[in-house]
PDB file of N, CA and C in Angstrom:
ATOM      1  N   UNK A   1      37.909  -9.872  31.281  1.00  0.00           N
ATOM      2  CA  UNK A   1      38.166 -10.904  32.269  1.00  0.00           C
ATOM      3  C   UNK A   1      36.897 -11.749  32.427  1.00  0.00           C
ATOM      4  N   UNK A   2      37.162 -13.158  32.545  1.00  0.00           N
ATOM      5  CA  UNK A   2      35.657 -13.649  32.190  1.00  0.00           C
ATOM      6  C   UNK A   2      35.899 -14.595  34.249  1.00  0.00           C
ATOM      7  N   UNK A   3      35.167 -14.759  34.401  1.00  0.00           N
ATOM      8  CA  UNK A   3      34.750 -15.187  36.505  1.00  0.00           C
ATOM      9  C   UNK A   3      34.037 -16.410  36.311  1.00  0.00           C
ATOM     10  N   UNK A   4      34.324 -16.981  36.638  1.00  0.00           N
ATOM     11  CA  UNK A   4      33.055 -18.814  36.767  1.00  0.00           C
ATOM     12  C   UNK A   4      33.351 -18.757  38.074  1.00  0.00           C
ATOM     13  N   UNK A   5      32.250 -18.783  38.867  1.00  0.00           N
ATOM     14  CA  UNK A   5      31.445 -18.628  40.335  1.00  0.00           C
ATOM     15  C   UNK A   5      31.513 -20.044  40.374  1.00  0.00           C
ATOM     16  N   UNK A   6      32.130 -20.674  41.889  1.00  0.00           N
ATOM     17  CA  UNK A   6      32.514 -21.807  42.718  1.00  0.00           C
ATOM     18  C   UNK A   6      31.028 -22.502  43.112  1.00  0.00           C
ATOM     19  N   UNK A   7      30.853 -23.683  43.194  1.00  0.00           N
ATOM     20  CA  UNK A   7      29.725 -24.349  43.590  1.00  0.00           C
ATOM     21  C   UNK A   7      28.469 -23.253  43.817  1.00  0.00           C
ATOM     22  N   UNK A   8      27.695 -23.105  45.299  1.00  0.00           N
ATOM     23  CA  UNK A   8      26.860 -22.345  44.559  1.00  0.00           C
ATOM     24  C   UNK A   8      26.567 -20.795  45.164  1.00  0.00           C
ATOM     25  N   UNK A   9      27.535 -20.270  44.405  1.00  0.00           N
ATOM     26  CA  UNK A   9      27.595 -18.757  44.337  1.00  0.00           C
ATOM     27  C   UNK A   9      27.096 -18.520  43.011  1.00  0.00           C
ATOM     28  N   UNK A  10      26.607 -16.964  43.250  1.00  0.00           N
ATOM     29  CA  UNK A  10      26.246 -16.491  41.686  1.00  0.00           C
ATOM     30  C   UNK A  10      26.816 -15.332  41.546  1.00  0.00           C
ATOM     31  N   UNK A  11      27.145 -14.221  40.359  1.00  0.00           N
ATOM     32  CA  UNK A  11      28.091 -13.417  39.602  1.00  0.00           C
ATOM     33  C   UNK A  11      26.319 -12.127  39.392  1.00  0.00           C
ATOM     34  N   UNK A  12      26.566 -11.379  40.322  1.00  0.00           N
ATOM     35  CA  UNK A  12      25.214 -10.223  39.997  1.00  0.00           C
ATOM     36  C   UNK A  12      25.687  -8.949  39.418  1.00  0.00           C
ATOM     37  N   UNK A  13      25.384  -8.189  38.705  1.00  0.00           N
ATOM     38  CA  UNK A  13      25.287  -7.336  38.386  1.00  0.00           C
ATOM     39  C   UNK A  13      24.197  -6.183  38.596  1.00  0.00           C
ATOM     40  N   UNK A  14      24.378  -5.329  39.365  1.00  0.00           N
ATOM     41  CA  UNK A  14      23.189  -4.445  39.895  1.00  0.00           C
ATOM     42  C   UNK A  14      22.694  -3.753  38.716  1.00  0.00           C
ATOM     43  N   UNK A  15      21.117  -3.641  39.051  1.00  0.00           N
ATOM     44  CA  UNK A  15      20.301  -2.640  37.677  1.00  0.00           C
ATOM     45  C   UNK A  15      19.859  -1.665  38.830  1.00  0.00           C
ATOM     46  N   UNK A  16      20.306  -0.139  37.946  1.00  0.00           N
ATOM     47  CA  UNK A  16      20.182   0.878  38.925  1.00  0.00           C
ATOM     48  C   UNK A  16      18.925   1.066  38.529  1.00  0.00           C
ATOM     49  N   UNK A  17      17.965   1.796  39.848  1.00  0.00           N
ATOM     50  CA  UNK A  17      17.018   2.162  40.182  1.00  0.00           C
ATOM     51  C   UNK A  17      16.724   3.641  39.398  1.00  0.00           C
ATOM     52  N   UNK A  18      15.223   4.133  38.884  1.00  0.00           N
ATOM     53  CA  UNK A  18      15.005   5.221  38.490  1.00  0.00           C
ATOM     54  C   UNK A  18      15.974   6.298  39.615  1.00  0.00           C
ATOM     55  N   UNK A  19      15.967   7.982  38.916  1.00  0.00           N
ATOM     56  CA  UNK A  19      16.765   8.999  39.174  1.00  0.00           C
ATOM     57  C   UNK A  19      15.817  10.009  39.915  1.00  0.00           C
ATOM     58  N   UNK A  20      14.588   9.607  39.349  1.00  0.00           N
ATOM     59  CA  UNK A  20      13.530  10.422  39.693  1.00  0.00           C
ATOM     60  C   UNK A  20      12.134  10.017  39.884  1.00  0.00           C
ATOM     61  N   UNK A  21      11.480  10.403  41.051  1.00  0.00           N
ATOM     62  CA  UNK A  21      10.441   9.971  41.978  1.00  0.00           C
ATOM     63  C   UNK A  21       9.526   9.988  41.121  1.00  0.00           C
ATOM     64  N   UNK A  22       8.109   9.855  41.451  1.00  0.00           N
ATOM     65  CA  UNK A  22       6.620   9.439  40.415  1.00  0.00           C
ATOM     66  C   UNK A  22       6.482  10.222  40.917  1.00  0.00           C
ATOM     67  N   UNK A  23       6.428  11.667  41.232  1.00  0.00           N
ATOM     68  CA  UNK A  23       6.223  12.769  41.327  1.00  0.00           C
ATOM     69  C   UNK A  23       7.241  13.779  40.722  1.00  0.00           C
ATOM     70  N   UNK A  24       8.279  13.689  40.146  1.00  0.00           N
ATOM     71  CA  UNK A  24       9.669  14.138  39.323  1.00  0.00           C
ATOM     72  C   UNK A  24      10.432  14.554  40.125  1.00  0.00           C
ATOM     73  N   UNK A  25      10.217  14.285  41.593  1.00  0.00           N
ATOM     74  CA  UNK A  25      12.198  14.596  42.213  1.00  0.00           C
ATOM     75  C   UNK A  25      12.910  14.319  41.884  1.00  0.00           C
ATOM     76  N   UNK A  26      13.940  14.953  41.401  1.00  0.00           N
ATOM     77  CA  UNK A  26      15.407  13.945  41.018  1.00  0.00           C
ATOM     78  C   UNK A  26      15.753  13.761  42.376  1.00  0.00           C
ATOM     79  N   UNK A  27      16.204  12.606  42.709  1.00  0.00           N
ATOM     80  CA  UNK A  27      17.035  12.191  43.868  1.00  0.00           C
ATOM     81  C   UNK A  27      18.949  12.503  43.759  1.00  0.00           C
ATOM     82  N   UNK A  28      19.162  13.129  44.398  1.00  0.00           N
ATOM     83  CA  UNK A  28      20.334  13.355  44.124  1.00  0.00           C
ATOM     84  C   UNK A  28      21.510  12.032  45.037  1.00  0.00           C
ATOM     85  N   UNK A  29      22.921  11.774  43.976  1.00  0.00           N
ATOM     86  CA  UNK A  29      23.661  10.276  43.818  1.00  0.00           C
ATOM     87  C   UNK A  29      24.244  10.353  45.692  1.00  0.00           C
ATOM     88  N   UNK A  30      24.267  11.415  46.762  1.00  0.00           N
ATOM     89  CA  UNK A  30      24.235  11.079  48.146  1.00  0.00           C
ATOM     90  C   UNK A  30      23.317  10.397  49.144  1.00  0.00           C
ATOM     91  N   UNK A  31      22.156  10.709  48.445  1.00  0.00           N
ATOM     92  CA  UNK A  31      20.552  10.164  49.429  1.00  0.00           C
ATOM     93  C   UNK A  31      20.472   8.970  48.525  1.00  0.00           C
ATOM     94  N   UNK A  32      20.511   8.500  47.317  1.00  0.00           N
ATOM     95  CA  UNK A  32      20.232   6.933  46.839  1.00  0.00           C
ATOM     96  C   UNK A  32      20.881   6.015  47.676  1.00  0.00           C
ATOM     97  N   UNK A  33      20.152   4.813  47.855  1.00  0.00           N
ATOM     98  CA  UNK A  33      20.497   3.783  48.513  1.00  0.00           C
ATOM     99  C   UNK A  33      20.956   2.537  47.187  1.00  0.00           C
ATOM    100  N   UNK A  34      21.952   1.787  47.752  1.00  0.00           N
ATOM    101  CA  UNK A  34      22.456   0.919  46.087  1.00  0.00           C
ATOM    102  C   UNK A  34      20.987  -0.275  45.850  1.00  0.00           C
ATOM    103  N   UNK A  35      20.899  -0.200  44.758  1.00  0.00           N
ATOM    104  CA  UNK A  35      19.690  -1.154  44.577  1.00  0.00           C
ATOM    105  C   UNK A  35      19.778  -2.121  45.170  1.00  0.00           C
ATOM    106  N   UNK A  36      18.776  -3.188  45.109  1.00  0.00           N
ATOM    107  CA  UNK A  36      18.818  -4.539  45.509  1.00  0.00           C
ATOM    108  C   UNK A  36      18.133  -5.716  44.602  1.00  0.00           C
ATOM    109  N   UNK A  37      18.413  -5.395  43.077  1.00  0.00           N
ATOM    110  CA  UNK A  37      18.061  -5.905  42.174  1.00  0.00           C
ATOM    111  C   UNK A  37      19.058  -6.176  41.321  1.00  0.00           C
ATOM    112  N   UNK A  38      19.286  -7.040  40.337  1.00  0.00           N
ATOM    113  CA  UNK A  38      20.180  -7.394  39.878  1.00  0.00           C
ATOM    114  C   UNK A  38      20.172  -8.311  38.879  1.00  0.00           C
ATOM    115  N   UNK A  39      21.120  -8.651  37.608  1.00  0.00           N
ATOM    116  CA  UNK A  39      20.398  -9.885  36.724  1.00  0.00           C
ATOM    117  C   UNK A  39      21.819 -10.570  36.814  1.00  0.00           C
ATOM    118  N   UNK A  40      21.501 -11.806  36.875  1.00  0.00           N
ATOM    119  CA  UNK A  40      22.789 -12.818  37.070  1.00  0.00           C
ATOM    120  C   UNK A  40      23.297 -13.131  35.911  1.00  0.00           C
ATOM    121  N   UNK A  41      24.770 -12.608  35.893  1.00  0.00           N
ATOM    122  CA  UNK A  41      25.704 -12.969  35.069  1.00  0.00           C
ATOM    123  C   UNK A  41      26.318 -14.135  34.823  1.00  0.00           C
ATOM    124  N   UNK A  42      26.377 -14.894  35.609  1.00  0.00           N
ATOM    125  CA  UNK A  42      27.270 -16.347  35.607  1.00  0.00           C
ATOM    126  C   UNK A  42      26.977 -16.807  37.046  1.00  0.00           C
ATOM    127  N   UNK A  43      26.251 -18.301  37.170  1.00  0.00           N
ATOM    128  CA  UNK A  43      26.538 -19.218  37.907  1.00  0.00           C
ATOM    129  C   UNK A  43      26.923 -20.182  38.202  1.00  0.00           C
ATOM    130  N   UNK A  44      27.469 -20.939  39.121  1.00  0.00           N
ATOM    131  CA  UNK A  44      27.847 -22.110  39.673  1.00  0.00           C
ATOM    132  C   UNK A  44      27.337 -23.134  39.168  1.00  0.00           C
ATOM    133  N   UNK A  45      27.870 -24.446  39.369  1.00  0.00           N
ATOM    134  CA  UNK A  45      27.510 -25.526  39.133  1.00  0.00           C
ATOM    135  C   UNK A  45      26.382 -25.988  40.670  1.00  0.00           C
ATOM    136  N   UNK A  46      26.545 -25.694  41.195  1.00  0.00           N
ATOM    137  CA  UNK A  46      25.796 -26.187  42.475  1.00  0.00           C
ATOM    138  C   UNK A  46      26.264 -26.658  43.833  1.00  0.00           C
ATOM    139  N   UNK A  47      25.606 -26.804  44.831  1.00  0.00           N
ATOM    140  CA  UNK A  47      26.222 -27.176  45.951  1.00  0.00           C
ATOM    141  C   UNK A  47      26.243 -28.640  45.917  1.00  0.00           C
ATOM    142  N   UNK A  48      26.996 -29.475  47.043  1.00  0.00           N
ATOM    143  CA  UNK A  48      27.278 -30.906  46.931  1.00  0.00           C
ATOM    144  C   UNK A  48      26.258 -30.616  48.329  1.00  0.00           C
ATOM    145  N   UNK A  49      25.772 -32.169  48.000  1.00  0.00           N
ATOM    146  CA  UNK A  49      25.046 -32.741  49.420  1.00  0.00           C
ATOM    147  C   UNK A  49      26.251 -33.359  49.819  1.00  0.00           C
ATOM    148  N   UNK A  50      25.814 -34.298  51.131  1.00  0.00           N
ATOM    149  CA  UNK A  50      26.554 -34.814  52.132  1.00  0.00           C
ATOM    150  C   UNK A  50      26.772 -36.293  51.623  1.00  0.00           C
ATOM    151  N   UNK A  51      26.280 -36.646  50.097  1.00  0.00           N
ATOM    152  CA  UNK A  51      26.878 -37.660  49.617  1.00  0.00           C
ATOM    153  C   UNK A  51      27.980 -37.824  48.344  1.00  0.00           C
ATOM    154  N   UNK A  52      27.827 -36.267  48.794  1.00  0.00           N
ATOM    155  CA  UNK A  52      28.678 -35.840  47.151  1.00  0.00           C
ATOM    156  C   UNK A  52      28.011 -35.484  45.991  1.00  0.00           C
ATOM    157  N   UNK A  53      26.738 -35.732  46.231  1.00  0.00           N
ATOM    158  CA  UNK A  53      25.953 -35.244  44.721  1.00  0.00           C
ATOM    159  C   UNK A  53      25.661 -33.980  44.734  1.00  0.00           C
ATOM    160  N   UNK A  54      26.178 -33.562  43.458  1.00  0.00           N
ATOM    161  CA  UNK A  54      25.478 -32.321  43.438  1.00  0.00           C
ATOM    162  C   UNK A  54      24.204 -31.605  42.784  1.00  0.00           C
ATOM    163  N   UNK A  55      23.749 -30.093  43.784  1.00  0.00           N
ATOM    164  CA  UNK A  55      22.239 -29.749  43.591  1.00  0.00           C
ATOM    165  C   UNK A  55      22.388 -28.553  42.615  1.00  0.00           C
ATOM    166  N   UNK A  56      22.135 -28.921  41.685  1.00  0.00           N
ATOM    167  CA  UNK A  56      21.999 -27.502  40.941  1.00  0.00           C
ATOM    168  C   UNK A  56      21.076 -26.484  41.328  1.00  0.00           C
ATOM    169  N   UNK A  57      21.798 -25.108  40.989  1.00  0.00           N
ATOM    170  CA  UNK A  57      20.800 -23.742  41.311  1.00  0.00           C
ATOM    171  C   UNK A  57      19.744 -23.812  40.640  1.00  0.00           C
ATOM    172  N   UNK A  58      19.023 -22.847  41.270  1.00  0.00           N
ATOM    173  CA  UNK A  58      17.365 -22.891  41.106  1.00  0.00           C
ATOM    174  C   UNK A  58      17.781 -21.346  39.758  1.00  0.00           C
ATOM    175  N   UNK A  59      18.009 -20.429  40.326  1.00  0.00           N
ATOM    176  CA  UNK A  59      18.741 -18.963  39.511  1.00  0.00           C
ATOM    177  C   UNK A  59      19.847 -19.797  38.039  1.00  0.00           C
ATOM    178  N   UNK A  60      19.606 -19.102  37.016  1.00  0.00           N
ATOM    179  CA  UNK A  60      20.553 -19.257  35.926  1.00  0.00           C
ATOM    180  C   UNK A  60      21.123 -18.059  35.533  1.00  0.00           C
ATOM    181  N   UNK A  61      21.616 -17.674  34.202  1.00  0.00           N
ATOM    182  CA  UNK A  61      21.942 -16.352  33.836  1.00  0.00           C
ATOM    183  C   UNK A  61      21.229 -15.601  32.797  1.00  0.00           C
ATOM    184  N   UNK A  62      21.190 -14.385  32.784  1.00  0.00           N
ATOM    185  CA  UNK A  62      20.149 -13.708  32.984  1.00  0.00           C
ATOM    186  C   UNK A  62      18.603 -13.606  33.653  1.00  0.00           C
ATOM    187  N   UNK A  63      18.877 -14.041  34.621  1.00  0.00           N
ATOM    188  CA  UNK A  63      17.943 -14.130  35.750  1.00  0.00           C
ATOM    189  C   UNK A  63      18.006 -13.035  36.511  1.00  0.00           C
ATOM    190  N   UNK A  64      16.293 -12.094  36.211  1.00  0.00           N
ATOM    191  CA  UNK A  64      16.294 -11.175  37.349  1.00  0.00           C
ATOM    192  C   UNK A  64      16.239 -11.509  38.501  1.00  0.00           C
ATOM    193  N   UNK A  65      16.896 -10.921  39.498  1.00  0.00           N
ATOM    194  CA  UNK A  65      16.637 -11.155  40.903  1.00  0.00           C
ATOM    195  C   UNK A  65      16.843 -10.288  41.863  1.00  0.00           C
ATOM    196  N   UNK A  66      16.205 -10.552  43.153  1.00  0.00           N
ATOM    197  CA  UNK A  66      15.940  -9.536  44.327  1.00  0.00           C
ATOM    198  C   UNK A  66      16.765 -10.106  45.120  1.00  0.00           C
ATOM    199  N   UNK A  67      18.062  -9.299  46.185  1.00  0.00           N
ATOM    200  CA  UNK A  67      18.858  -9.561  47.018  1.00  0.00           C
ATOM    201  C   UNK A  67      18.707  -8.957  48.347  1.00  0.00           C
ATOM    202  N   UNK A  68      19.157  -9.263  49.360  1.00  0.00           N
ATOM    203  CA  UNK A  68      19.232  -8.431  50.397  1.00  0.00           C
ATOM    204  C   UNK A  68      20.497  -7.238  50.548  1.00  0.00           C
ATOM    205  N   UNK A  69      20.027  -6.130  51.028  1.00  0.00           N
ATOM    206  CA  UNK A  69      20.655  -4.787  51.163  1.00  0.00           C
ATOM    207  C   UNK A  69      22.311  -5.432  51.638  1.00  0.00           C
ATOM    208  N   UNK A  70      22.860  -6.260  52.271  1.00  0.00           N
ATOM    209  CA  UNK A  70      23.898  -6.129  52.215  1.00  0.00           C
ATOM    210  C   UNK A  70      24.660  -8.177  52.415  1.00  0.00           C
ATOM    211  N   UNK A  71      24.021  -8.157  51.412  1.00  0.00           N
ATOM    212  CA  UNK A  71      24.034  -9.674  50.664  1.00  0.00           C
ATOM    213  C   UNK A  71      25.499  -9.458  49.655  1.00  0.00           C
ATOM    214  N   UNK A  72      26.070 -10.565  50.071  1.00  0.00           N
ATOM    215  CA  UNK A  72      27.464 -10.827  48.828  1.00  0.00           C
ATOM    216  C   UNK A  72      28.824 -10.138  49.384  1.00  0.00           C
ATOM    217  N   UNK A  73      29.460  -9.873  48.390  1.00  0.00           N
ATOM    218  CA  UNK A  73      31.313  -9.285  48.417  1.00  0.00           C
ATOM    219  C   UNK A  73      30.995  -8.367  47.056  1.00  0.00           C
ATOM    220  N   UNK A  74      30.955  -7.014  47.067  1.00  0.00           N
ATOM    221  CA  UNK A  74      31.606  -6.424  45.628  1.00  0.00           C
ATOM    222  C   UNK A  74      32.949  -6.345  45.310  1.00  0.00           C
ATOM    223  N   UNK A  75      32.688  -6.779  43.819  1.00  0.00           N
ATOM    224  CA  UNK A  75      34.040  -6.999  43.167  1.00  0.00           C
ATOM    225  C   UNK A  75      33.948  -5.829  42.170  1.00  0.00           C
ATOM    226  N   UNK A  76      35.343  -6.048  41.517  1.00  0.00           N
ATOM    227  CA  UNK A  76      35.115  -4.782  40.456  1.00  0.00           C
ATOM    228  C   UNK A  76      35.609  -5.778  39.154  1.00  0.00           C
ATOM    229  N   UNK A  77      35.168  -6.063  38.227  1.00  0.00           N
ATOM    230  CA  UNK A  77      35.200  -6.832  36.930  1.00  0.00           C
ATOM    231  C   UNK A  77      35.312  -5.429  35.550  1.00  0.00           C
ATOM    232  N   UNK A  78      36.377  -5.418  35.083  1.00  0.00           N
ATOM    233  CA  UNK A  78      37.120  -4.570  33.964  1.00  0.00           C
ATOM    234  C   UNK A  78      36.151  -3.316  34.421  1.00  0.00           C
ATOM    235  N   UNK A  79      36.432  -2.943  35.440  1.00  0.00           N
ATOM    236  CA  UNK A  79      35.636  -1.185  35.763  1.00  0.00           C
ATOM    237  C   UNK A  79      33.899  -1.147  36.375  1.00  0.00           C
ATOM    238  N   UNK A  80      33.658  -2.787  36.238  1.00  0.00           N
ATOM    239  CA  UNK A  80      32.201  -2.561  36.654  1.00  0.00           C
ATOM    240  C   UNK A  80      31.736  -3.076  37.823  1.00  0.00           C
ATOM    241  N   UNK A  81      30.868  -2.515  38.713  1.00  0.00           N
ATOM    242  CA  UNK A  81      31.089  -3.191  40.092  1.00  0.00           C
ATOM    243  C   UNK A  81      29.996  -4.378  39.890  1.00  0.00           C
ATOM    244  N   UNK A  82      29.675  -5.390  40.168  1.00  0.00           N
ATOM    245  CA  UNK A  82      29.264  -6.634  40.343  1.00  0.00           C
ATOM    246  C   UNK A  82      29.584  -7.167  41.979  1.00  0.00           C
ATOM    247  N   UNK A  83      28.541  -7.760  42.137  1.00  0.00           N
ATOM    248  CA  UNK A  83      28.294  -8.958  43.524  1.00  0.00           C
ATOM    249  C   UNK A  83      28.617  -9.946  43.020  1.00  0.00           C
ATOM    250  N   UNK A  84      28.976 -10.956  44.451  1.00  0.00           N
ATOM    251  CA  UNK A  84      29.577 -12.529  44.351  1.00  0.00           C
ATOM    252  C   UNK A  84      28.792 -13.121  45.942  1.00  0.00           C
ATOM    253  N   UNK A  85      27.752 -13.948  45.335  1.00  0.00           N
ATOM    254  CA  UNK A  85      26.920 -14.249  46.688  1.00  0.00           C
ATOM    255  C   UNK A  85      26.557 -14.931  46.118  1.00  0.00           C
ATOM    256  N   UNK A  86      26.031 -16.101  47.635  1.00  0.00           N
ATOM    257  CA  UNK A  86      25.679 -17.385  47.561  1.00  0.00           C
ATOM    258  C   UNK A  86      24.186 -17.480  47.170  1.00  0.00           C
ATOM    259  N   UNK A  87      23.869 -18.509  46.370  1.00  0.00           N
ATOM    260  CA  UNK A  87      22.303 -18.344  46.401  1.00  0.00           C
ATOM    261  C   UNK A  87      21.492 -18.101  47.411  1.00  0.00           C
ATOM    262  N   UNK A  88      22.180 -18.617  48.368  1.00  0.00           N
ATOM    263  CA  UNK A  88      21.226 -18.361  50.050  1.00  0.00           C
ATOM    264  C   UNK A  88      20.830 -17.239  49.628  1.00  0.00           C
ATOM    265  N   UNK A  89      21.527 -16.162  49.364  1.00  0.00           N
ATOM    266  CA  UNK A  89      21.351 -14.609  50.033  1.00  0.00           C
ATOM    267  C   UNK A  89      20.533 -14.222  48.851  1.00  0.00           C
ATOM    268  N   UNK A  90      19.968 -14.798  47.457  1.00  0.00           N
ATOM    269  CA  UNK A  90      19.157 -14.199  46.827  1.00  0.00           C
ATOM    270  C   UNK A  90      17.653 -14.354  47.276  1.00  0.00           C
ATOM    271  N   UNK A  91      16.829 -13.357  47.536  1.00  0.00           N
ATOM    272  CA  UNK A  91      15.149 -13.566  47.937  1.00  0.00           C
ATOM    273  C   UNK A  91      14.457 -14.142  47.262  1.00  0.00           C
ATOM    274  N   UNK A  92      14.447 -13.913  45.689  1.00  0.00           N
ATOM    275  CA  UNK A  92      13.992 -14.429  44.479  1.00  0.00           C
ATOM    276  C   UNK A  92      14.050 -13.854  43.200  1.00  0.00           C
ATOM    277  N   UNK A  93      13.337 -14.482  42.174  1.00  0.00           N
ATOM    278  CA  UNK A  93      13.591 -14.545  41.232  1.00  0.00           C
ATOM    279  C   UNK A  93      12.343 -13.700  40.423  1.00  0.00           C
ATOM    280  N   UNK A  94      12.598 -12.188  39.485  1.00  0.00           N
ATOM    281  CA  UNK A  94      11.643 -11.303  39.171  1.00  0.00           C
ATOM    282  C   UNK A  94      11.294 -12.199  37.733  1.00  0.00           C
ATOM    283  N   UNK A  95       9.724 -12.661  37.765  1.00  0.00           N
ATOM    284  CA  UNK A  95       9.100 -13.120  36.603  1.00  0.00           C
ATOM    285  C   UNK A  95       8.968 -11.566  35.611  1.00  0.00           C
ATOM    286  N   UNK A  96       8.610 -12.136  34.170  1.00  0.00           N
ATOM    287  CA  UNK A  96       8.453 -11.282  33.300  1.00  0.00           C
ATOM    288  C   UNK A  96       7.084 -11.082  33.113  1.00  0.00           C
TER     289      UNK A  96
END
């Protein structure tokens, strides 16, 4: 199933977090919290200003990025869970 995200929303896909602490706890899958990182799968064309023009996103795809803990709508795309949130709600963008 392929998703094209409406003006300016973006299509995230979460990257899970290590299993085990820098000291070797495994954290067991009840105490993990869901990441808040993610690389963008598909975005929008952009939002319209108030003259009709539109602003393209700053985020493209494959763009790492940092979200807030309960930023977006999860969807489920052929078995995989993915976010659908507005650029507002992304913090930024992880350089390489």
């Amino acid at each position: 199933m392929k998703i094209r995200p409406l003006n300016d929303r973006v299509l995230v896909l979460r990257i899970d977090e290590e299993e085990k602490t820098s000291g070797g706890i495994i954290i067991p899958d009840t105490a993990k919290e869901k990441p808040q990182e993610g690389k963008v799968v598909a975005a929008g064309p952009g939002k319209l200003n108030e003259n009709g023009k539109r602003i393209p996103l700053e985020v493209k795809k494959d763009d790492r990025v940092l979200f807030g803990k309960y930023a977006g709508t999860e969807i489920k795309i052929d078995g995989v869970e993915h976010i659908i949130m507005r650029e507002d709600d992304i913090l930024g963008i992880m350089e390489k």
